[in-house]
Structure formats: structure tokens, C-alpha cells
Protein backbone atom coordinates (compact mmCIF):
# COMPACT_ATOMS: atom_id res chain seq x y z
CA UNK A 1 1.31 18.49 -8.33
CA UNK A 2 0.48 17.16 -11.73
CA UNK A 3 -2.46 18.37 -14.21
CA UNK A 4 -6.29 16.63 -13.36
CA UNK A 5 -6.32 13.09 -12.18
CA UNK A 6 -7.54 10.35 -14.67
CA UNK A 7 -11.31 8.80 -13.85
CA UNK A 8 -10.46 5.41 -12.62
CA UNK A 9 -7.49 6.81 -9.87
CA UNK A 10 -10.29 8.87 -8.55
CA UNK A 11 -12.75 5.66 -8.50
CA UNK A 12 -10.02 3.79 -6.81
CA UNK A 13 -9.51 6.53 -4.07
CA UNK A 14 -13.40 6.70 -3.41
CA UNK A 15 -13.13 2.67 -2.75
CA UNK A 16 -10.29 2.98 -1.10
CA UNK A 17 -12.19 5.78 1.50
CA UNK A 18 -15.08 3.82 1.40
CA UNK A 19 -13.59 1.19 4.33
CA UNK A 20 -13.81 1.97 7.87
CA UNK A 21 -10.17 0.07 8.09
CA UNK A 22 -8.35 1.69 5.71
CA UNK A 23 -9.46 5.23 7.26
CA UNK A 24 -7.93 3.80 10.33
CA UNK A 25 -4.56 3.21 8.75
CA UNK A 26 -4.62 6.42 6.90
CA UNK A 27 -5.14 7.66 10.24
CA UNK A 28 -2.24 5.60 12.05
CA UNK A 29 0.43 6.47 8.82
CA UNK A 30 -0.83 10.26 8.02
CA UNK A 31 2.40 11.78 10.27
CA UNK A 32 5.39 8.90 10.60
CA UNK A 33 5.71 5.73 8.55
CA UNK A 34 4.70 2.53 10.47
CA UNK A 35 5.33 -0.90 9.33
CA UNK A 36 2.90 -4.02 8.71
CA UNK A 37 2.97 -5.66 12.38
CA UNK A 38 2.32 -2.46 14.11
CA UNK A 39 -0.94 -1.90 11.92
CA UNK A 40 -1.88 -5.90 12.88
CA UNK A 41 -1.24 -4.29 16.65
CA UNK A 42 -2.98 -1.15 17.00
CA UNK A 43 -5.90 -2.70 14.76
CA UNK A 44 -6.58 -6.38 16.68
CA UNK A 45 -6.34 -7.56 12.97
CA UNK A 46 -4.46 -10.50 11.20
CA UNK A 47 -1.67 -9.71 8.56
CA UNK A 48 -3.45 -10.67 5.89
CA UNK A 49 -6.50 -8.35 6.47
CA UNK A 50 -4.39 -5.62 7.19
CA UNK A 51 -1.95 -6.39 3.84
CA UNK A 52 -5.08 -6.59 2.12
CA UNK A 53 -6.42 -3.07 2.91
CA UNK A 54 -2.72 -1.69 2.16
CA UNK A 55 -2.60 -2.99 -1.29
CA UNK A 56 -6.19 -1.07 -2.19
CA UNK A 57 -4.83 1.86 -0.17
CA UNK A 58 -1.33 1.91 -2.22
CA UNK A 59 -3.05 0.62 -5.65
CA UNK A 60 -5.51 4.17 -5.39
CA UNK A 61 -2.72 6.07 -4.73
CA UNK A 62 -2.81 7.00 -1.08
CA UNK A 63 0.31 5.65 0.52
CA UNK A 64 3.42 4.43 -0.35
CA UNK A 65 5.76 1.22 0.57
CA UNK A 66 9.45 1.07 2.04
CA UNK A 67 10.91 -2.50 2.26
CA UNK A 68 13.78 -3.18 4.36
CA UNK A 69 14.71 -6.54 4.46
CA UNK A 70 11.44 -8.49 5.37
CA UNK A 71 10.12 -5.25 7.12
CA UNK A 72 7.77 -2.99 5.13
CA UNK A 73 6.76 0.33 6.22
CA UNK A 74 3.67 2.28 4.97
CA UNK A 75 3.76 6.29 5.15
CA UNK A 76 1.03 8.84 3.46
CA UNK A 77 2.01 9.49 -0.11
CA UNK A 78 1.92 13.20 -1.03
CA UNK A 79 -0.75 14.17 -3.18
CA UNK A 80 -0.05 13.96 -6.90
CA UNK A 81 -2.97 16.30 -7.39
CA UNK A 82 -5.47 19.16 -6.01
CA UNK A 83 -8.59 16.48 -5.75
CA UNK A 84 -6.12 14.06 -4.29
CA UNK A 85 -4.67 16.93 -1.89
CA UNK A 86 -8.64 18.20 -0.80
CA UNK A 87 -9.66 14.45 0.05
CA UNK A 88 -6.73 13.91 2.24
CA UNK A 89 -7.94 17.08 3.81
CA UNK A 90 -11.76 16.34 4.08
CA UNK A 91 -10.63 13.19 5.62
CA UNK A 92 -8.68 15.38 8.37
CA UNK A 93 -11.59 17.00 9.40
CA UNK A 94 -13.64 13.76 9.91
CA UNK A 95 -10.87 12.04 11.42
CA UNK A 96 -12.25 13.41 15.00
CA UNK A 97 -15.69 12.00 14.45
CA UNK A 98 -14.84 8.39 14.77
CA UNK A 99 -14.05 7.16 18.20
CA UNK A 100 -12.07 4.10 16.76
CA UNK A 101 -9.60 6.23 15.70
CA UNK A 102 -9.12 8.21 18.05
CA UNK A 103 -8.99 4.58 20.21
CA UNK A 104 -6.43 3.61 17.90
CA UNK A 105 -3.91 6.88 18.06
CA UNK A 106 -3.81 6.00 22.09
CA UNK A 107 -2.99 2.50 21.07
CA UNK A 108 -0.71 3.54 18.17
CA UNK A 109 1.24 5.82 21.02
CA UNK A 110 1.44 3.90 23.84
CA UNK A 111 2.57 1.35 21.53
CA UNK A 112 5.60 3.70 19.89
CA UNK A 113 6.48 5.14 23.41
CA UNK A 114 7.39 1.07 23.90
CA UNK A 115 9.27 0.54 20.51
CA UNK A 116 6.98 -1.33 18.74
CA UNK A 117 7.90 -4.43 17.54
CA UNK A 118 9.92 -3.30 13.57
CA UNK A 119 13.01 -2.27 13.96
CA UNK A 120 13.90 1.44 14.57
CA UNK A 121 16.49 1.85 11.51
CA UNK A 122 16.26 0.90 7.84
């Protein structure tokens, strides 16, 4: 991990935390990469919204982008620092607080377990 983050990356992640959404799709990505259109799914959200909410989540930092083709997948970035590394992990803890997401890993399974709708190799 690098040295201490600068001031406006950690303003960026606290925005980026701040939105019920984008906890859900930290949520859906934190253990296996999952592209755009099963976000839209699992969330009952348009691709636009959803797109939206990626671009804060990848501009503070937080995840990171695979394109293949016209498929893009979104996975957890690793932390590039200790207060980047102890949010992810406060977040963790709260993750079992909010009933949506725990709503949305059931949908986000069920939903895998049938192949989704991206293709399976890249």
C-alpha cells in the first residue's frame, strides 16, 4: 500500500459511501467481478443510474473497470492505502445492517446460479 492518501481522494470516498446505491454495488462486486446489466438486474435500476453511481464509485477509488468488447465488468479495487483498507472494512461490518442488501445478495445469487445475462469469458 502506498504512503497517506491525498485530501480530496478521501473526500471523494466519503461521497462515494455516502449513497445507499453505491453501498449496494460495493456490496454485489466486493467478492467476483460483475458486469453493468447484472447491477441494472439485481438493483431494479436503469443503466444510466447504475453507470452513474459506478463512475463516482471508480473516480474515488473504490472499484475498478474491465472492458471486453461492449461488456464492462466492475470488481473491488484493492486498497491503495490503510484509510482506504479500514473503510472497506467498516463497511463490512455494516453490510449486515441493511436489509436491501442482504435482498440484493439473494437476487445477485439466484441470478449467477442462472448465468446472468454477460457473457461467462473475457
Amino acid at each position: 500500500m502506498a504512503g497517506k492518501p491525498r485530501l480530496d481522494l478521501i473526500d471523494q470516498m466519503f461521497c462515494a459511501f455516502a449513497e445507499p446505491t453505491r453501498l449496494r454495488i460495493l456490496h454485489l462486486i466486493k467478492h467476483q467481478e460483475t458486469c453493468v446489466n447484472d447491477l441494472v438486474t439485481v438493483l431494479k435500476s436503469t443503466q444510466s443510474h447504475v453507470s452513474r453511481h459506478l463512475l463516482a464509485l471508480k473516480s474515488a477509488g473504490l472499484v475498478t473497470c474491465r472492458k471486453n468488447g461492449r461488456w464492462c465488468y466492475y470488481a473491488l479495487a484493492k486498497p491503495t492505502h490503510g484509510y482506504h483498507a479500514k473503510l472497506l472494512e467498516c463497511l463490512e461490518g455494516s453490510f449486515s445492517r441493511v436489509p436491501e442488501i442482504a435482498a440484493d445478495a439473494k437476487h445477485a445469487e439466484k441470478l449467477r446460479r442462472d448465468g446472468g445475462c454477460c457473457p461467462k469469458e473475457c
